[in-house]
Protein backbone atom coordinates (compact mmCIF):
# COMPACT_ATOMS: atom_id res chain seq x y z
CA UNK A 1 0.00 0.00 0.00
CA UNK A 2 2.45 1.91 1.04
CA UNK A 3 4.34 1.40 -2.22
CA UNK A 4 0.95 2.54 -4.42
CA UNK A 5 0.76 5.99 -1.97
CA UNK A 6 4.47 6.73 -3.42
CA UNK A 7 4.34 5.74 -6.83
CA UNK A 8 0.91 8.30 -6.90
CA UNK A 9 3.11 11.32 -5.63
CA UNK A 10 5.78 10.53 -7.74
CA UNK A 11 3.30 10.22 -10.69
CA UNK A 12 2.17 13.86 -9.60
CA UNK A 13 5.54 15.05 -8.79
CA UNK A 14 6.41 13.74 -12.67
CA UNK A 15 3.31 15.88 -14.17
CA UNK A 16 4.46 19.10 -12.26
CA UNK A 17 8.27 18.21 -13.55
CA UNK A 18 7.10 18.03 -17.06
CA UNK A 19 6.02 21.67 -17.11
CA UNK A 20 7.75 23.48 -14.11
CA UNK A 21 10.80 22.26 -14.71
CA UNK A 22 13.95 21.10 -16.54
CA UNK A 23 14.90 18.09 -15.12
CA UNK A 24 18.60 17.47 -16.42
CA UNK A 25 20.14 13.99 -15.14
CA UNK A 26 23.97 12.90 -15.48
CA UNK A 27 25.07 9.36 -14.27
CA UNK A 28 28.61 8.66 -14.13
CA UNK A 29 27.21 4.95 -13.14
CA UNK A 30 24.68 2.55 -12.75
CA UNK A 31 22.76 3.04 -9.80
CA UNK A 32 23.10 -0.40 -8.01
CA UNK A 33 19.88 -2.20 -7.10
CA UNK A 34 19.10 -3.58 -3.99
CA UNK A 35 19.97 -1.36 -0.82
CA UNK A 36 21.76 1.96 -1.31
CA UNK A 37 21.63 5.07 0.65
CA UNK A 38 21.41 8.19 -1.89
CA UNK A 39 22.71 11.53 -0.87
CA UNK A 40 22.33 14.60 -2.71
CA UNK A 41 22.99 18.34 -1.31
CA UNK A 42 19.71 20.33 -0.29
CA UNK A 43 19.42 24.04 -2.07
CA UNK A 44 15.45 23.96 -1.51
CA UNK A 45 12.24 22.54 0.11
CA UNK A 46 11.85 21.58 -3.39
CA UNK A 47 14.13 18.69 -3.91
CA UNK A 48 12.86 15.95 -1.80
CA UNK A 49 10.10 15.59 -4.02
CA UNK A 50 12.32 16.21 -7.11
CA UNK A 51 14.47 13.53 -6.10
CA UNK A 52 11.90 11.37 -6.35
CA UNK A 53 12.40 11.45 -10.70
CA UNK A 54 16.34 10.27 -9.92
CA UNK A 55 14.93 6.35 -9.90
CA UNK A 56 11.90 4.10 -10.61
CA UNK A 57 12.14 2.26 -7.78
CA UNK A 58 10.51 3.47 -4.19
CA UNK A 59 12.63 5.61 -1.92
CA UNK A 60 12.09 6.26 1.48
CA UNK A 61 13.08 9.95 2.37
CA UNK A 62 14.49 10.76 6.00
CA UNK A 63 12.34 14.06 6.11
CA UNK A 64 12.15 17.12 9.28
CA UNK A 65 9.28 16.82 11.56
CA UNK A 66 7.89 20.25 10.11
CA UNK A 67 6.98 19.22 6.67
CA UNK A 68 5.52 16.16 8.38
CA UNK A 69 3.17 18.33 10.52
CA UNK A 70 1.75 20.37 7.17
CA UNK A 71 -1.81 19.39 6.89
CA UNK A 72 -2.84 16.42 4.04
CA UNK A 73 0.96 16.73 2.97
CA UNK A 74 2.16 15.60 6.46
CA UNK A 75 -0.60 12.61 6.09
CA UNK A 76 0.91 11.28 2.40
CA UNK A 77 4.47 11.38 3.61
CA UNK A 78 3.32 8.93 6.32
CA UNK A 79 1.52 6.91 3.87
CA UNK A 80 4.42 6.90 1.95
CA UNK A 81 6.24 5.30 3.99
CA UNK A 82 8.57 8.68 4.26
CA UNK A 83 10.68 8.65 7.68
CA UNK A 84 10.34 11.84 10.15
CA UNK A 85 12.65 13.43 11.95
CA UNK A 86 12.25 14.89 14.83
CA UNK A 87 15.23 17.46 16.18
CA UNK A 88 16.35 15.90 19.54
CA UNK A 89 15.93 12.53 18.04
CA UNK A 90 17.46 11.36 15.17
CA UNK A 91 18.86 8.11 16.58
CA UNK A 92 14.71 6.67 15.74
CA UNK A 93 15.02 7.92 12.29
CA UNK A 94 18.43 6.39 12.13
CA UNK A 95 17.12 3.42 13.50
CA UNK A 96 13.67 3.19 10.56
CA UNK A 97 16.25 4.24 7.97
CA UNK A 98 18.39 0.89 9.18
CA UNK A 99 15.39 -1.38 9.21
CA UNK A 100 14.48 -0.13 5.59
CA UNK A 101 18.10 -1.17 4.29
CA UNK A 102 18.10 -4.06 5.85
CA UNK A 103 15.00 -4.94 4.08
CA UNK A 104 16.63 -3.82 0.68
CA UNK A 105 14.99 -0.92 -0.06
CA UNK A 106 16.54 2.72 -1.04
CA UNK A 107 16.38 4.97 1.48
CA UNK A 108 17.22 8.97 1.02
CA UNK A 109 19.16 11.15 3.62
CA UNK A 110 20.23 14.92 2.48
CA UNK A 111 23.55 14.61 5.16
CA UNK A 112 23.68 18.34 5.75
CA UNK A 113 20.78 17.94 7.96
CA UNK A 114 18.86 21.20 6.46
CA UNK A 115 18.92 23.51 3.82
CA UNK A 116 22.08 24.64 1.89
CA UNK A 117 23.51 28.16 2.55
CA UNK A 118 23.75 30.17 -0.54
CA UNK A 119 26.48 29.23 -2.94
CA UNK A 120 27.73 26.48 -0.42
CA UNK A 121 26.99 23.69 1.57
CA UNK A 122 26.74 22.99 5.14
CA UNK A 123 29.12 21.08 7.19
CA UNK A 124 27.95 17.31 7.14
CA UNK A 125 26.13 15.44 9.82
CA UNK A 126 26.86 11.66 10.57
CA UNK A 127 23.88 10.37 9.83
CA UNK A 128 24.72 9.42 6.45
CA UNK A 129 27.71 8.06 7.60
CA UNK A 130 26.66 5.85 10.38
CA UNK A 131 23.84 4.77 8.01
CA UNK A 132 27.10 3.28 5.53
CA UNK A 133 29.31 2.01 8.47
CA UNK A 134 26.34 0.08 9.90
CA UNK A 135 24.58 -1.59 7.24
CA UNK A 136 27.42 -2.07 4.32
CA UNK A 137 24.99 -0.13 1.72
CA UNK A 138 26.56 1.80 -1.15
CA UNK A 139 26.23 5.45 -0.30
CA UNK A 140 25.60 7.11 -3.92
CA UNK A 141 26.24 11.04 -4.12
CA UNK A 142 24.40 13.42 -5.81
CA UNK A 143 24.97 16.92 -6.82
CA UNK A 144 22.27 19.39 -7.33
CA UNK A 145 22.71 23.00 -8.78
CA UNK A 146 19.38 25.27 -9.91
CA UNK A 147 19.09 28.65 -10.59
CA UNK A 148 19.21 30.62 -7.22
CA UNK A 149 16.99 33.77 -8.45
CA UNK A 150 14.01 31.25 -9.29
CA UNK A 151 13.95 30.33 -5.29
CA UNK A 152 10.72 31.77 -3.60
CA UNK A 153 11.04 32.46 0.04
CA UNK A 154 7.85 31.90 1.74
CA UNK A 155 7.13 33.02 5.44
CA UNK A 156 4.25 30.74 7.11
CA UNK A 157 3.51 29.01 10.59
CA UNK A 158 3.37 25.32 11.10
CA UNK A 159 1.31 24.82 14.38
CA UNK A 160 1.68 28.09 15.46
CA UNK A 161 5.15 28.77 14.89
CA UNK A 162 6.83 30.44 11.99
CA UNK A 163 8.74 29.24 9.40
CA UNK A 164 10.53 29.91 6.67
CA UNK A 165 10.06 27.51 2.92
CA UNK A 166 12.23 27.74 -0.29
CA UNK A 167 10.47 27.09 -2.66
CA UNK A 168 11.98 26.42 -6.71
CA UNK A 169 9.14 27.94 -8.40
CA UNK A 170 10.52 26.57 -12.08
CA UNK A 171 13.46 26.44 -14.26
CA UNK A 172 16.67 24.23 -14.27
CA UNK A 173 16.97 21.33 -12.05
CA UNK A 174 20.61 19.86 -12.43
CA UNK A 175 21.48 16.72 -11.15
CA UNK A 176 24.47 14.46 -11.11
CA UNK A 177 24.68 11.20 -10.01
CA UNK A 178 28.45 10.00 -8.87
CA UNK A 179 30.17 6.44 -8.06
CA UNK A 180 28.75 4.09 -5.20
CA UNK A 181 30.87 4.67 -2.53
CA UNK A 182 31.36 1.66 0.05
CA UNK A 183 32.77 2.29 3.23
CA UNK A 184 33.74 -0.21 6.44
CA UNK A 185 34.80 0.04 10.07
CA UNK A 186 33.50 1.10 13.17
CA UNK A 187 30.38 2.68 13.56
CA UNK A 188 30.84 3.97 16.70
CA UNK A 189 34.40 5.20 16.17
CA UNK A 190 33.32 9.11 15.91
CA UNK A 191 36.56 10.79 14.47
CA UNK A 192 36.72 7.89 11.53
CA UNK A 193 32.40 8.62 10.83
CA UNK A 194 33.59 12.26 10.93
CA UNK A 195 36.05 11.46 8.20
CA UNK A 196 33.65 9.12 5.84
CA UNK A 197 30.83 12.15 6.34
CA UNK A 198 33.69 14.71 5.14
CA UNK A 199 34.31 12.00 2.26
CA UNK A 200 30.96 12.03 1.18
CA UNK A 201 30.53 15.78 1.29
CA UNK A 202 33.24 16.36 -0.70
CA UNK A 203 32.12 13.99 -3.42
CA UNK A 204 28.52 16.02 -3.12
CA UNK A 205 30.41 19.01 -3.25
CA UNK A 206 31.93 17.96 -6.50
CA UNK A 207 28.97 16.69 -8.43
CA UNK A 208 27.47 19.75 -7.44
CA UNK A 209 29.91 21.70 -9.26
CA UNK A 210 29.82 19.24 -11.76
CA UNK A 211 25.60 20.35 -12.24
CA UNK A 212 26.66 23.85 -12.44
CA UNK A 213 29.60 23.71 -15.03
CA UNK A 214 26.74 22.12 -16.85
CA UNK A 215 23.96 24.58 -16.52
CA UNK A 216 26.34 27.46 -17.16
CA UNK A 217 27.83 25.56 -20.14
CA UNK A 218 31.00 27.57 -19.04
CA UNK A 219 33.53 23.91 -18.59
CA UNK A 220 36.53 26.61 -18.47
CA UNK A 221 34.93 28.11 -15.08
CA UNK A 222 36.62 27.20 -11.67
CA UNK A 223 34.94 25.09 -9.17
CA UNK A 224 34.49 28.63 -6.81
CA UNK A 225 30.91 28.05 -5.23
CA UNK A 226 31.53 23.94 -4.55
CA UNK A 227 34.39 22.78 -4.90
CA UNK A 228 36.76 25.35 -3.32
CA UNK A 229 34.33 25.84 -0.54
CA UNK A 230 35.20 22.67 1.26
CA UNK A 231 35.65 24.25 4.43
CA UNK A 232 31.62 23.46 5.12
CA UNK A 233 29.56 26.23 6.37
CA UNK A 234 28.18 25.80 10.01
């Protein structure tokens, strides 16, 4: 059931794609089948139900608690099958996102933990990594770049308290789709899960660029806003 509540949102998501956006994809592999943990950057509200379009295949989305609580939207992300997080305790959404690998399935964790800074990325959170160390599933980075000036800021309240939605009205969607990257060792061994986060980032940071060279179709440009902005934004 679950699996029919998805495939209906993505259908939807697909019909708003078709004439909102341009949806450009780059693969520099096969995506594997079987478990895998993608994990793209997060420039707006928008993209985890554009990331839907990167596969065929369900996903299950590690999502924040606030989009959750959003009247009838909140209620299909459940339905879903969609994983909430809750700030205080992401150790439970850890633990669903486990159970879903385990089970094969692909689950989907944006590892800066919120929305990209402007021209940059944040500094990673572990999640993604512990997710890897734990369960052996590729971790396969993607890098999305847009255009900036089509992002609509939105002010609204969620249960009373305000918040703030950017939203990609239409226009250029860029994504690319690097290597599976396997890591092993010690879950619990925090300066190494630092290190395979950083790892990750990095790569994210790179396709990222890789997206933008693209949409500028300027190749001879240096990698300023990703690449040589690896010292992650906090």
């Amino acid at each position: 059931m679950r699996d029919t509540f998805y495939r209906s949102g993505r259908s939807l998501v697909g019909a708003l794609a078709a004439t909102n956006y341009k949806l450009d994809i780059d693969r520099h592999a096969l995506v594997p089948s079987g478990a895998k943990i993608i994990a793209p950057n997060h420039p707006t509200t928008t993209d985890p139900f554009l990331i839907t379009r990167l596969l065929d295949e369900p996903m299950t989305i590690l999502i924040h608690d606030t989009v959750f609580r959003v009247p009838v939207l909140g209620q299909y992300l459940s339905a879903a099958g969609h994983i909430r997080v809750v700030p205080g305790n992401g150790i439970a959404a850890l633990s669903a996102a486990m159970r879903k690998l385990e089970q094969g399935r692909t689950v989907t964790i944006f590892p800066e933990g919120g929305i990209s800074p402007a021209n940059g990325l944040k500094e990673p959170r572990t999640g993604v990594a512990r997710l890897a160390l734990a369960t052996g599933a590729p971790v396969i980075p993607v890098g999305i770049y847009l255009d900036r000036s089509r992002i609509r800021l939105i002010e609204t309240t969620v249960d009373g308290e305000p918040e703030l939605i950017r939203w990609y009205r239409r226009g250029p969607y860029y994504i690319t789709v690097g290597k599976p990257m396997v890591f092993h060792g010690d879950a619990e061994d925090r300066a190494f899960v630092n290190r395979v986060a950083t790892q990750i980032m990095q790569n994210i940071a790179m396709l990222a660029w890789e997206s933008e060279q693209r949409l500028a179709r300027r190749p001879q440009r240096k990698p300023y806003s990703f690449a040589r902005r690896l010292q992650f934004q906090r």
